[in-house]
N, C-alpha and C. Protein backbone atom coordinates (compact mmCIF):
# COMPACT_ATOMS: atom_id res chain seq x y z
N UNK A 1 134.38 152.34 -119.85
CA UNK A 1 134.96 151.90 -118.58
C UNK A 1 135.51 153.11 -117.83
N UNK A 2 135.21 152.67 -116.63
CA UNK A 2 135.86 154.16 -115.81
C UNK A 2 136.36 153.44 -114.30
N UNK A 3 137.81 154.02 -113.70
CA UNK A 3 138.14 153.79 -112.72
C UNK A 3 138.33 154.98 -111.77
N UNK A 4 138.13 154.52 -110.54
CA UNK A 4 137.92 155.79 -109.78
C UNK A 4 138.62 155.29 -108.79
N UNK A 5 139.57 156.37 -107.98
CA UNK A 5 140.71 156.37 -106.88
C UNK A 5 140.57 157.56 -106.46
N UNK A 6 140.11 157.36 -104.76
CA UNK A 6 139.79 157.94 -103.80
C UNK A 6 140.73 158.29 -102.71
N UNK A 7 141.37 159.43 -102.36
CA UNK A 7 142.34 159.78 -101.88
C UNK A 7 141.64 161.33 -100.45
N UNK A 8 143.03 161.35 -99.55
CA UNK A 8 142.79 162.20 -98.84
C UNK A 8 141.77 162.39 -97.53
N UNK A 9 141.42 160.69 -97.34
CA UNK A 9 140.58 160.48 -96.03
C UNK A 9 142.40 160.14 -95.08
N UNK A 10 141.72 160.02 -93.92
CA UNK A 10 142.86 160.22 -92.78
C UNK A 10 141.84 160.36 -91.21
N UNK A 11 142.99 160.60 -90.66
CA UNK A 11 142.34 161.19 -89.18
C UNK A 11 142.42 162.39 -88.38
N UNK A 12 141.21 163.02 -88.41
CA UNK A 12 140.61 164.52 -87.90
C UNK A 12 139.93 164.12 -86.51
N UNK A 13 140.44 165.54 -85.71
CA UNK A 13 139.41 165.96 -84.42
C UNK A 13 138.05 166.59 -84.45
N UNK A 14 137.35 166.38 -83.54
CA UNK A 14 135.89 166.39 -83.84
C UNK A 14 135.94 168.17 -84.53
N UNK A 15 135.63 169.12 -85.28
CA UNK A 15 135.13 170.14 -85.29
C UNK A 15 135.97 170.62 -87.00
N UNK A 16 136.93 169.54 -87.24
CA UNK A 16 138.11 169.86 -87.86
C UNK A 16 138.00 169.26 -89.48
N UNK A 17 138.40 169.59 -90.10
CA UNK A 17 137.69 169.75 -91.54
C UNK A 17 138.87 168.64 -92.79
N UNK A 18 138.15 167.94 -93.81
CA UNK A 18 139.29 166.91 -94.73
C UNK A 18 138.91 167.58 -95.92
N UNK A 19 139.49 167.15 -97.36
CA UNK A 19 138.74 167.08 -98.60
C UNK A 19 139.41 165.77 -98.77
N UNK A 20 138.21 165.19 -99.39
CA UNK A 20 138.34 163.28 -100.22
C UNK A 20 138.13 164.12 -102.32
N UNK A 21 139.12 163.44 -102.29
CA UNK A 21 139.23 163.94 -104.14
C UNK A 21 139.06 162.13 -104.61
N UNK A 22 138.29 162.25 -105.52
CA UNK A 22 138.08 161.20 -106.56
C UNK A 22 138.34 161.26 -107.94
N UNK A 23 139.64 160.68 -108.30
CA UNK A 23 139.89 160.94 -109.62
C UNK A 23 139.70 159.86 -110.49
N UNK A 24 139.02 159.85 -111.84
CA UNK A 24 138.46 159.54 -112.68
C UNK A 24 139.62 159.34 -114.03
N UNK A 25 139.41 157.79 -114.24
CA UNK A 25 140.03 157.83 -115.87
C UNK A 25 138.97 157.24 -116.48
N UNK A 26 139.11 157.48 -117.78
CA UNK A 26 137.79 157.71 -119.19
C UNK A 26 137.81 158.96 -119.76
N UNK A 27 137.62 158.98 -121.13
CA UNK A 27 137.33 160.13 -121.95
C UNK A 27 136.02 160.35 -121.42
N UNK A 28 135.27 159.77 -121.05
CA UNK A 28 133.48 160.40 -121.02
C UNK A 28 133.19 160.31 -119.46
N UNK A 29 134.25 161.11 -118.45
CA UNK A 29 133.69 161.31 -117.25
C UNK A 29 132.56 162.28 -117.11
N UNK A 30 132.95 163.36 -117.97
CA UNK A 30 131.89 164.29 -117.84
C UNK A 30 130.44 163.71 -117.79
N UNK A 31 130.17 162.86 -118.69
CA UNK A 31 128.58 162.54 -119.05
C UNK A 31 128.28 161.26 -117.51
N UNK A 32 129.30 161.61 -116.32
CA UNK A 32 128.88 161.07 -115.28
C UNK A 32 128.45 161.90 -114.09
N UNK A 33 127.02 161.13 -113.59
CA UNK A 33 126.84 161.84 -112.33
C UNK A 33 128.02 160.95 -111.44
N UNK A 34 128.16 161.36 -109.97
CA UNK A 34 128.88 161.08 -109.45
C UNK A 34 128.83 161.05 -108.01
N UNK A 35 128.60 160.29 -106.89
CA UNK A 35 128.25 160.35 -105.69
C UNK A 35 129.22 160.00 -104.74
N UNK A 36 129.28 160.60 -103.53
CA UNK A 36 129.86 160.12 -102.05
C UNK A 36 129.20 159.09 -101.29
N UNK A 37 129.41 157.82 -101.32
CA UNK A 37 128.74 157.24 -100.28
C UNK A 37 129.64 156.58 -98.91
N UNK A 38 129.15 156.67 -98.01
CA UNK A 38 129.71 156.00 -96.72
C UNK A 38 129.02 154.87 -96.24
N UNK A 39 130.39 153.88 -95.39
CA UNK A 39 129.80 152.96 -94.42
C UNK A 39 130.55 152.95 -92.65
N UNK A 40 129.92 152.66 -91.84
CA UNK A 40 130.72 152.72 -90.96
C UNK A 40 130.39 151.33 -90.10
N UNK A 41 131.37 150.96 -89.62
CA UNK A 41 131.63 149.49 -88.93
C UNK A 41 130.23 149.32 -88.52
N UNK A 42 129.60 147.73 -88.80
CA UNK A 42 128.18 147.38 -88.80
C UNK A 42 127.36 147.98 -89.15
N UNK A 43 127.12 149.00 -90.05
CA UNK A 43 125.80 149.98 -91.11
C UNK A 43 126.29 149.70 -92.18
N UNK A 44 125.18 149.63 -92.62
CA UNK A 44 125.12 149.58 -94.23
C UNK A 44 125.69 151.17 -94.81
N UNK A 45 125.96 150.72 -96.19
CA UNK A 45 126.39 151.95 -96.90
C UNK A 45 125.51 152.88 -97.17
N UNK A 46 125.60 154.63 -97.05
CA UNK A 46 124.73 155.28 -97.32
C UNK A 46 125.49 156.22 -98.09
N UNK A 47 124.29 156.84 -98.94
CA UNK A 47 124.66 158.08 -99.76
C UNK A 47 124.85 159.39 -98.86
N UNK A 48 126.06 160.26 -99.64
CA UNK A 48 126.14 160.91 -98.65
C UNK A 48 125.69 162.16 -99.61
N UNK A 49 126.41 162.65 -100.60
CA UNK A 49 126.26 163.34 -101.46
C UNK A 49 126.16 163.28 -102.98
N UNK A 50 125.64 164.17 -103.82
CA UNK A 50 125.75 163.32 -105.24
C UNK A 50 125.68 164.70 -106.26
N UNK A 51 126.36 164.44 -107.43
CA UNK A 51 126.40 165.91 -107.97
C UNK A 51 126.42 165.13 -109.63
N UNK A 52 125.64 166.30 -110.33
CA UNK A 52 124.64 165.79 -111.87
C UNK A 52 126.70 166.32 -113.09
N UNK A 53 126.21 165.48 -113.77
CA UNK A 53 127.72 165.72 -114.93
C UNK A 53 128.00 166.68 -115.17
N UNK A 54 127.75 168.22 -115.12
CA UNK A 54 127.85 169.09 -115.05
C UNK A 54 128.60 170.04 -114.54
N UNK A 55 128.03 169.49 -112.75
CA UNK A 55 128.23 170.18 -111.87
C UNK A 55 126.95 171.27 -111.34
N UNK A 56 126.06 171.57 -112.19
CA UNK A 56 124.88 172.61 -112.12
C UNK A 56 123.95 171.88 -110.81
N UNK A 57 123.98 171.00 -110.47
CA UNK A 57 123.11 170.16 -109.35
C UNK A 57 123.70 169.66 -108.64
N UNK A 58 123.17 169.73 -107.36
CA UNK A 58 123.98 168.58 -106.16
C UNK A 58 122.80 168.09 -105.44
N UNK A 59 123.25 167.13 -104.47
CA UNK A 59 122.24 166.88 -103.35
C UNK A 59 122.91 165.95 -102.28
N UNK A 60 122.68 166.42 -101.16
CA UNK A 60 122.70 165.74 -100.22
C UNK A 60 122.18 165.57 -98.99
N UNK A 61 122.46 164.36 -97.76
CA UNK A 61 121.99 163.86 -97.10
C UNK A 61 121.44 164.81 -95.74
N UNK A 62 121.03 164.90 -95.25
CA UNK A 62 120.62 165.63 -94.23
C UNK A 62 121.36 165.72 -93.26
N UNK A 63 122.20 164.42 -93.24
CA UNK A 63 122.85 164.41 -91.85
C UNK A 63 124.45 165.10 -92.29
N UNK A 64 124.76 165.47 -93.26
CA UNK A 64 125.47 166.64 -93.67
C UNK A 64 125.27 167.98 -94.06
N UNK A 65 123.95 168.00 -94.66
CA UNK A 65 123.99 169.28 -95.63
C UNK A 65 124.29 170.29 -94.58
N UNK A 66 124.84 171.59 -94.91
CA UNK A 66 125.36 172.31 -94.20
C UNK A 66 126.65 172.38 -94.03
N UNK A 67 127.68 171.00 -93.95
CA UNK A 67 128.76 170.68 -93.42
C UNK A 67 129.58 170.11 -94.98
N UNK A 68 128.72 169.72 -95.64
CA UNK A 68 130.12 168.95 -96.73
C UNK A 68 129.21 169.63 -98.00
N UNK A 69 130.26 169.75 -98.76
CA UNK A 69 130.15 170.43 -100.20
C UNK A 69 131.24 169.62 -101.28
N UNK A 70 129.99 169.27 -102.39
CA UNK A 70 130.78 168.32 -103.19
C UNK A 70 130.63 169.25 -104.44
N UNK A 71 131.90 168.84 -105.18
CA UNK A 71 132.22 169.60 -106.55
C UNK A 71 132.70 169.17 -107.41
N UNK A 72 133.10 169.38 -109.17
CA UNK A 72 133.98 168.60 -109.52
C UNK A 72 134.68 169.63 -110.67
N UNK A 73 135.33 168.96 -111.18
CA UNK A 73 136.22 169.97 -112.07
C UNK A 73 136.70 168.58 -113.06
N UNK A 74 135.80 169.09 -114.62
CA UNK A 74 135.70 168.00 -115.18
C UNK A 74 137.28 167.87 -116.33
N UNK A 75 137.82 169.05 -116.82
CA UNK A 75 138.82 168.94 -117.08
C UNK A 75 140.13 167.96 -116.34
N UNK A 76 140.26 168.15 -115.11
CA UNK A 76 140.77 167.41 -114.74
C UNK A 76 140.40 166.08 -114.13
N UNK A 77 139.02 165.83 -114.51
CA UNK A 77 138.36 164.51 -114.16
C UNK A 77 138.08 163.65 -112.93
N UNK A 78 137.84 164.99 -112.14
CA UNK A 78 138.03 164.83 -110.22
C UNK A 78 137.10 165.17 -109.42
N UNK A 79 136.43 164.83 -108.55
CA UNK A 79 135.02 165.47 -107.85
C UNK A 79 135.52 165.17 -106.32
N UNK A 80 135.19 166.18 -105.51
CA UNK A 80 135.80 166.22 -104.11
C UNK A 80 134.71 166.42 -103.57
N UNK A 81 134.83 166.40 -101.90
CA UNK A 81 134.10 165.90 -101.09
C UNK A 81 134.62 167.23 -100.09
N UNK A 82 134.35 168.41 -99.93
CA UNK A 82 134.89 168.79 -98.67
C UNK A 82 134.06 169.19 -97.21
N UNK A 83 134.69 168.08 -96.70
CA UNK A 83 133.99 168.36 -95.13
C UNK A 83 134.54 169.19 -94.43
N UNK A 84 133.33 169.57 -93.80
CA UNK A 84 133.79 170.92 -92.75
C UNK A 84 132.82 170.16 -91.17
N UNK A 85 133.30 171.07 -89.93
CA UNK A 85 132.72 170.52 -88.84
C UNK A 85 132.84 168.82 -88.65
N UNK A 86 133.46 168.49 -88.55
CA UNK A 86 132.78 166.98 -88.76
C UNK A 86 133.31 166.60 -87.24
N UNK A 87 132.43 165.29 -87.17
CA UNK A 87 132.10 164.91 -85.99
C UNK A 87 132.00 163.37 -85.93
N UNK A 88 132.20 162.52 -85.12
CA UNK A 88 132.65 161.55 -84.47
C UNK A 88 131.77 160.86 -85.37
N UNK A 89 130.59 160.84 -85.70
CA UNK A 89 129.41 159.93 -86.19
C UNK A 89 129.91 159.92 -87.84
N UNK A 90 130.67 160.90 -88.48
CA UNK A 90 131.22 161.00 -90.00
C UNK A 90 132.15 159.85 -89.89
N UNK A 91 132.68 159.26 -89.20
CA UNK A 91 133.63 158.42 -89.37
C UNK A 91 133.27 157.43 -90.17
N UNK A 92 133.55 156.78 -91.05
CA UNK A 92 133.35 155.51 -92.25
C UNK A 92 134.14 155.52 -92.92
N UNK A 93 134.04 154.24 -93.83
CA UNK A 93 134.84 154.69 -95.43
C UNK A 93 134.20 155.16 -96.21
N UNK A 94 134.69 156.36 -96.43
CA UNK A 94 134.34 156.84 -97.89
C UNK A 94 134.19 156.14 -99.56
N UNK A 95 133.83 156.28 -100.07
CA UNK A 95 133.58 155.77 -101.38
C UNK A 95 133.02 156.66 -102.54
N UNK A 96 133.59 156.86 -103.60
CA UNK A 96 133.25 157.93 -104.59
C UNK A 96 132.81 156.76 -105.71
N UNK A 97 131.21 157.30 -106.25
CA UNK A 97 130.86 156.30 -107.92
C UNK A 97 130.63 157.23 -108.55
N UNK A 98 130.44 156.26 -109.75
CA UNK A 98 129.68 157.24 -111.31
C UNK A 98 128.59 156.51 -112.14
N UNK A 99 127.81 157.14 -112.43
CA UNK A 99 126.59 156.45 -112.97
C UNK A 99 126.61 157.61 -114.39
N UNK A 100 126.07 156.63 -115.10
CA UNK A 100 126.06 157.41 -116.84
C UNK A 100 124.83 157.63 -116.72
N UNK A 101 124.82 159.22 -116.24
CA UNK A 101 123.93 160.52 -116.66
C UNK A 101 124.22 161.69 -116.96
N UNK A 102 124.24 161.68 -118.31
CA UNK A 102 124.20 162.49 -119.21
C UNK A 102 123.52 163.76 -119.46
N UNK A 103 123.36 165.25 -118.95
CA UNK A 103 122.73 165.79 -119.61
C UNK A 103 121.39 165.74 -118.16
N UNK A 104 121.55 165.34 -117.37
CA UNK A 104 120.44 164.76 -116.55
C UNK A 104 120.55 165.58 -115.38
N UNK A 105 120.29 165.85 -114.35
CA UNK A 105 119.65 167.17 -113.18
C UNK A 105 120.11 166.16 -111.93
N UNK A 106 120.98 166.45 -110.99
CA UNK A 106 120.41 165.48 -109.96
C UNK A 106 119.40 166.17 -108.85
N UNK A 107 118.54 165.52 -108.73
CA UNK A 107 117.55 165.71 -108.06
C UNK A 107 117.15 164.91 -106.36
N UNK A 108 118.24 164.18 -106.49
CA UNK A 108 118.21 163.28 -105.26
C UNK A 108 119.04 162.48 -104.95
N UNK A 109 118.97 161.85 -103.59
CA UNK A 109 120.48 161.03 -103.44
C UNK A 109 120.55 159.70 -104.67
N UNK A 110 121.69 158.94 -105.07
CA UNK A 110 121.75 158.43 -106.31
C UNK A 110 121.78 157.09 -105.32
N UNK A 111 121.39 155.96 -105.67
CA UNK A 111 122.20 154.55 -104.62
C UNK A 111 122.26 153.66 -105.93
N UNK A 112 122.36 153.74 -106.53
CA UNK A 112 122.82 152.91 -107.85
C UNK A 112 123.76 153.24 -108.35
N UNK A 113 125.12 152.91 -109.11
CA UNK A 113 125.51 153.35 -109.41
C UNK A 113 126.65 152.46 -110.69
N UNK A 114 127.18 152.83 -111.77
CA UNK A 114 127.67 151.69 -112.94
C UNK A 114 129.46 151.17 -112.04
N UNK A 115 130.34 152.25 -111.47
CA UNK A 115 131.59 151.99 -111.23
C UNK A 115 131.97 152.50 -109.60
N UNK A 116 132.45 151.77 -108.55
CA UNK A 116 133.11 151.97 -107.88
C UNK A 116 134.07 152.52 -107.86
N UNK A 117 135.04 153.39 -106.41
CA UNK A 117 136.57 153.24 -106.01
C UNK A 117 136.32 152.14 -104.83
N UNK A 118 137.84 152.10 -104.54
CA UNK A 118 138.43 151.50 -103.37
C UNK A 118 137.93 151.86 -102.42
N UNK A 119 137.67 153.08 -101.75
CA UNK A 119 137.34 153.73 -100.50
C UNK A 119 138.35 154.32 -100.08
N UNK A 120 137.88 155.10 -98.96
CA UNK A 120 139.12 155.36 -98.41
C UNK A 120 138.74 156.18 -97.03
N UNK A 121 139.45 156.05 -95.84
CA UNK A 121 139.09 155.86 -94.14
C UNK A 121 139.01 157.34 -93.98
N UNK A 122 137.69 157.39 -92.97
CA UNK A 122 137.78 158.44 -92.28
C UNK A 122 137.79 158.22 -91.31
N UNK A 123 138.33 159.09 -89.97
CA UNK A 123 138.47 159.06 -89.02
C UNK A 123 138.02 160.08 -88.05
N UNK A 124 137.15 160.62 -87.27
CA UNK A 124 136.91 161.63 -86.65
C UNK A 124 136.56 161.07 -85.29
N UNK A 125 137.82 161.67 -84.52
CA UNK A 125 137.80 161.65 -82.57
C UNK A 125 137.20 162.63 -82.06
N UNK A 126 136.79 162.25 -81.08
CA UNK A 126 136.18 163.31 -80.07
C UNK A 126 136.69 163.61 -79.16
């Protein structure tokens, strides 16, 4: 079992930069990949970013890469989200999961995933 609590969304001006931290309880976070996904009022949820148990792999969406860099630091059982540039269209809730892969590469955005967080708001004005 693993619970995940998503912290550090808020409200930014268009150009102006957050980090979203997702912290993880379980002894076996490590052997989780772990992804960013967003929704924003009437769209469906999309992947935004996703990074392999490790940390040695990431991947993400196009309509970020360049702008957000996800990481994690498994000792303390936390994977962050940091956006840079962001812009009016980033606005959603955030959402951090984990899927049990072990040992495994990520190679692409993840949309499955075993455990949710809560979410948590972003906000970007123009």
């Amino acid at each position: 079992q693993v619970q995940l609590v998503e912290s550090g969304g808020g409200m930014v001006q268009a150009g102006g930069s957050l980090r979203l931290s997702c912290s993880a309880s379980g002894r076996t976070f490590s052997s989780y990949a772990v992804g960013w996904l967003r929704q924003a009022p009437g769209k469906e949820r999309e992947p935004v970013a996703a990074i392999s148990w490790s940390g040695g792999s990431t991947y993400y969406a196009d309509s970020v890469k360049g702008r957000f860099t996800i990481s994690r630091d498994n000792a303390k059982n936390t994977v962050y989200l940091q956006m840079n540039s962001l812009k009016p269209e980033d606005t959603a809730v955030y959402y951090c999961a984990a899927k049990w892969l072990p040992a495994v590469p990520v190679r692409a955005l993840i949309t499955s995933y075993d455990y949710w967080g809560q979410g948590t708001q972003v906000t970007v004005s123009s």
